[in-house]
Protein backbone atom coordinates (compact mmCIF):
# COMPACT_ATOMS: atom_id res chain seq x y z
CA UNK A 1 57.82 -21.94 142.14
CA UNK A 2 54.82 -23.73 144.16
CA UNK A 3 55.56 -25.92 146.83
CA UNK A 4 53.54 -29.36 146.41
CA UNK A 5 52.66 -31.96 148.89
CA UNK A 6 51.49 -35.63 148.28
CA UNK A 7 51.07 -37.75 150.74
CA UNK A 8 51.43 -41.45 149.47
CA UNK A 9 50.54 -45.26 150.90
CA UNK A 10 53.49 -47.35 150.77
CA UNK A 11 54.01 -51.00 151.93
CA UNK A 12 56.81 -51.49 154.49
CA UNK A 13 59.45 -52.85 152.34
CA UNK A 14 62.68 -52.18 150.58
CA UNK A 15 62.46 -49.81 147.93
CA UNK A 16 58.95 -48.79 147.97
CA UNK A 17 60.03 -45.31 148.51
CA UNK A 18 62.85 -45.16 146.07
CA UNK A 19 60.70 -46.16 143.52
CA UNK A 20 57.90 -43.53 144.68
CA UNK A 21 60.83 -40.60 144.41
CA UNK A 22 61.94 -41.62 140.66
CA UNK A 23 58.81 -39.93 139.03
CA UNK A 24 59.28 -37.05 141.28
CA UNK A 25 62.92 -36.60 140.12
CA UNK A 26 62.59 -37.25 136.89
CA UNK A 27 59.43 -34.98 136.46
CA UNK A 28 61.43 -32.09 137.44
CA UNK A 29 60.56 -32.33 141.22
CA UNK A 30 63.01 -30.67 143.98
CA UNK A 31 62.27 -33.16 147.51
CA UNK A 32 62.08 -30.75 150.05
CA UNK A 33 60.80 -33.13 153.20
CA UNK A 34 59.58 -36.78 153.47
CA UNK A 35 57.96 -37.58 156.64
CA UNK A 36 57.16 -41.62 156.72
CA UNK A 37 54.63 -42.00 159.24
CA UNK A 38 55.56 -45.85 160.32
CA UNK A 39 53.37 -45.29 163.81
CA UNK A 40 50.39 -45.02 161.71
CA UNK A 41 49.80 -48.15 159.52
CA UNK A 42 46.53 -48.00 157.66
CA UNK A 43 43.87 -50.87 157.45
CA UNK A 44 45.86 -51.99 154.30
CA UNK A 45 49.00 -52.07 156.35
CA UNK A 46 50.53 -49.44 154.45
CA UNK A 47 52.55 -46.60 155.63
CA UNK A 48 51.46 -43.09 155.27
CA UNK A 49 54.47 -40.86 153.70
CA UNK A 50 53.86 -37.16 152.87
CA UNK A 51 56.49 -35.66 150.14
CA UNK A 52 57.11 -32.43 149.87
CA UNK A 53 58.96 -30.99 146.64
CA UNK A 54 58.70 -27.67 144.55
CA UNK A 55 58.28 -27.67 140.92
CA UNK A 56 58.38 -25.05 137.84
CA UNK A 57 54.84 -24.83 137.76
CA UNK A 58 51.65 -26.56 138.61
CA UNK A 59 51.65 -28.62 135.43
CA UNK A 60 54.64 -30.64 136.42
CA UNK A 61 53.09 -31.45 139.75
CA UNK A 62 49.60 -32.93 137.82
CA UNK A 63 52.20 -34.81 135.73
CA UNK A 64 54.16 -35.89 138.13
CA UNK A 65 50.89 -37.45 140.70
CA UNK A 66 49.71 -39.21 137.28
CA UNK A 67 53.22 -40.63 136.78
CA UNK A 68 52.48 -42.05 140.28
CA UNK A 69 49.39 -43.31 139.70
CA UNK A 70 50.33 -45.13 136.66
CA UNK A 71 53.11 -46.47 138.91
CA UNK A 72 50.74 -48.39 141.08
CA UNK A 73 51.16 -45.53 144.28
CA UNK A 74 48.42 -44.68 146.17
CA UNK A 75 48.33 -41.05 146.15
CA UNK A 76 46.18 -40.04 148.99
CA UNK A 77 46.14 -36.18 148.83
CA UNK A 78 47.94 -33.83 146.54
CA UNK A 79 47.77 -29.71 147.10
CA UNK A 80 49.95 -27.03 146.88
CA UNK A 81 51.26 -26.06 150.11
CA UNK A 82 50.02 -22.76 151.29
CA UNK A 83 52.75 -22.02 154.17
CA UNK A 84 55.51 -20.87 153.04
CA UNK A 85 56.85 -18.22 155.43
CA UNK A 86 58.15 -19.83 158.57
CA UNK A 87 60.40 -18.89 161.57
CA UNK A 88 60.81 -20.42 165.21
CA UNK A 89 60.69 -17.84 168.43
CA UNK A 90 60.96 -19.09 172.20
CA UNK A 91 58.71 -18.36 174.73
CA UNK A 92 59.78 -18.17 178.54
CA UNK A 93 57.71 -17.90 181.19
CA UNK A 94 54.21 -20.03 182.93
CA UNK A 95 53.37 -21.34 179.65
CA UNK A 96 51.08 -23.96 180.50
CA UNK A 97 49.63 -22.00 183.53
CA UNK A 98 48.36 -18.71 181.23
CA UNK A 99 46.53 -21.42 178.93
CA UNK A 100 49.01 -22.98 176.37
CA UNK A 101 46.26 -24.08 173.96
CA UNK A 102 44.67 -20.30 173.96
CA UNK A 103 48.21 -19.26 173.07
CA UNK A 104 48.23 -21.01 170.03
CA UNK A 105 45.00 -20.99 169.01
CA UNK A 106 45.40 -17.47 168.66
CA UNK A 107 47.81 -17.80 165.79
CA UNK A 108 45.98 -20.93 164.24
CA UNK A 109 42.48 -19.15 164.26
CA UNK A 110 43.77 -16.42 161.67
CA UNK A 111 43.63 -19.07 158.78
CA UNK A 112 46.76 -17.21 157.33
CA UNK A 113 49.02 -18.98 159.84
CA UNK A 114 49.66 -22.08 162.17
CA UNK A 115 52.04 -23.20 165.05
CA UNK A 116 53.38 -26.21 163.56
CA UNK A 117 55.97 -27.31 165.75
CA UNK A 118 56.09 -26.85 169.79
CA UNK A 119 58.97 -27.80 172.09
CA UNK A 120 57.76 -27.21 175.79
CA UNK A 121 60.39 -27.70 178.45
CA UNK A 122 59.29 -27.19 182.26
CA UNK A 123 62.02 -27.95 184.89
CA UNK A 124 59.34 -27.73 188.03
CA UNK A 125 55.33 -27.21 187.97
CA UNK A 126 55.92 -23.53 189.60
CA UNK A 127 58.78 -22.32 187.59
CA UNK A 128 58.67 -20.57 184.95
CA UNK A 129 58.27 -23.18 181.20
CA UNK A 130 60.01 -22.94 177.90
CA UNK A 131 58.36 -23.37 174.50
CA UNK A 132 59.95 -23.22 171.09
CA UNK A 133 57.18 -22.49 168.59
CA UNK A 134 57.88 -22.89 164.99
CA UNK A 135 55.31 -20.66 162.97
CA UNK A 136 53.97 -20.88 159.12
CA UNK A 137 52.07 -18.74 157.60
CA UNK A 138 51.00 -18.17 153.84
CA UNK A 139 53.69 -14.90 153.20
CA UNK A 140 56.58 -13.02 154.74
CA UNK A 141 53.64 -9.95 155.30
CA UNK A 142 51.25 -12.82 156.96
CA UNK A 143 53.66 -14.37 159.12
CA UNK A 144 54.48 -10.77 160.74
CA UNK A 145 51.38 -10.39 161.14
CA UNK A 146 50.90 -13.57 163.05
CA UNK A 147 54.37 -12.55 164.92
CA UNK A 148 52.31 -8.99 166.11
CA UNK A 149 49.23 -11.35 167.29
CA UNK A 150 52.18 -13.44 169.50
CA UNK A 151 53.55 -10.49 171.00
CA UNK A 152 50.08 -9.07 172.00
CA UNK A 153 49.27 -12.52 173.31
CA UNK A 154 52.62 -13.25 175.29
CA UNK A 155 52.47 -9.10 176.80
CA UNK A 156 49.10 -9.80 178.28
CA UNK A 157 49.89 -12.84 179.62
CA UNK A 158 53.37 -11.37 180.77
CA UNK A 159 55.64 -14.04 178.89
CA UNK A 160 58.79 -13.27 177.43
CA UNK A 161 58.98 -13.66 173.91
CA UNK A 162 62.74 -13.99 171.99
CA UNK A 163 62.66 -13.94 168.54
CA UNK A 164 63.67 -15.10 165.78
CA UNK A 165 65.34 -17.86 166.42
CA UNK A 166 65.88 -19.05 163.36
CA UNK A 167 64.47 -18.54 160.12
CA UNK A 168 63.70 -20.53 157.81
């Protein structure tokens, strides 16, 4: 069942995205997320709004963007979604100090997975920081593999690493 993601221009009104979920419903389209991006109006003053939703097959989704279209929506991207194993782990320890962005460029340079969420709390500059990392990759087999490249990662740098914490 692929996962599809369109992300749409809408004015900021009433029922603009109502009316942009309809074709998606009625085209056989499961919503999955809808992130409406208000902070970043485009030239047209339109909001940004990505939809994710999984469908029977790819056909439906081509269906369902040209339902849009004829609608009047300005579809600005449309793809199938290629992470689809996630799960969050926490990392304890000086974070920031052993070189945060190395850390996750580690997992997003495999092109197979990507940190796509980060919570980072630190209490005091010399004590030790907490991240939560959520983690996608394109399969279960990919995102263990990503998991292995973490642990190697947090072990040299001698951070703790709990996991999961969820998964989802």
């Amino acid at each position: 069942m692929p996962i599809i993601s369109v992300v749409v221009e809408l004015l900021d009104k009433p029922g603009q995205l109502l009316s942009t979920l309809e074709p998606i419903s009625r085209g056989g389209g499961n919503i999955l997320t809808i992130i409406h991006q208000r902070d970043k109006i485009t030239p047209l003053k339109r909001v940004p709004v990505e939809i994710s939703f999984s469908v029977e097959d790819e056909r439906d989704a081509k269906r369902i963007v040209e339902k849009l279209k004829e609608k009047g929506v300005i579809v600005k991207s449309y793809n199938e979604i290629r992470l689809i194993a996630t799960t969050s782990v926490m990392v304890i320890g000086h974070i920031v100090k052993t070189d945060l962005s190395d850390t996750i460029s580690r997992i997003d340079s495999t092109g197979f997975a990507e940190v796509i969420d980060m919570e980072l709390t630190m209490p005091e500059v010399n004590r030790p920081s907490t991240a939560m990392l959520t983690i996608s990759a394109t399969g279960q087999e990919k995102l263990e593999e990503a998991l292995d490249i973490l642990r190697e990662v947090c072990k040299s740098k001698n951070l703790l690493l709990v996991e999961p914490i969820n998964e989802v």
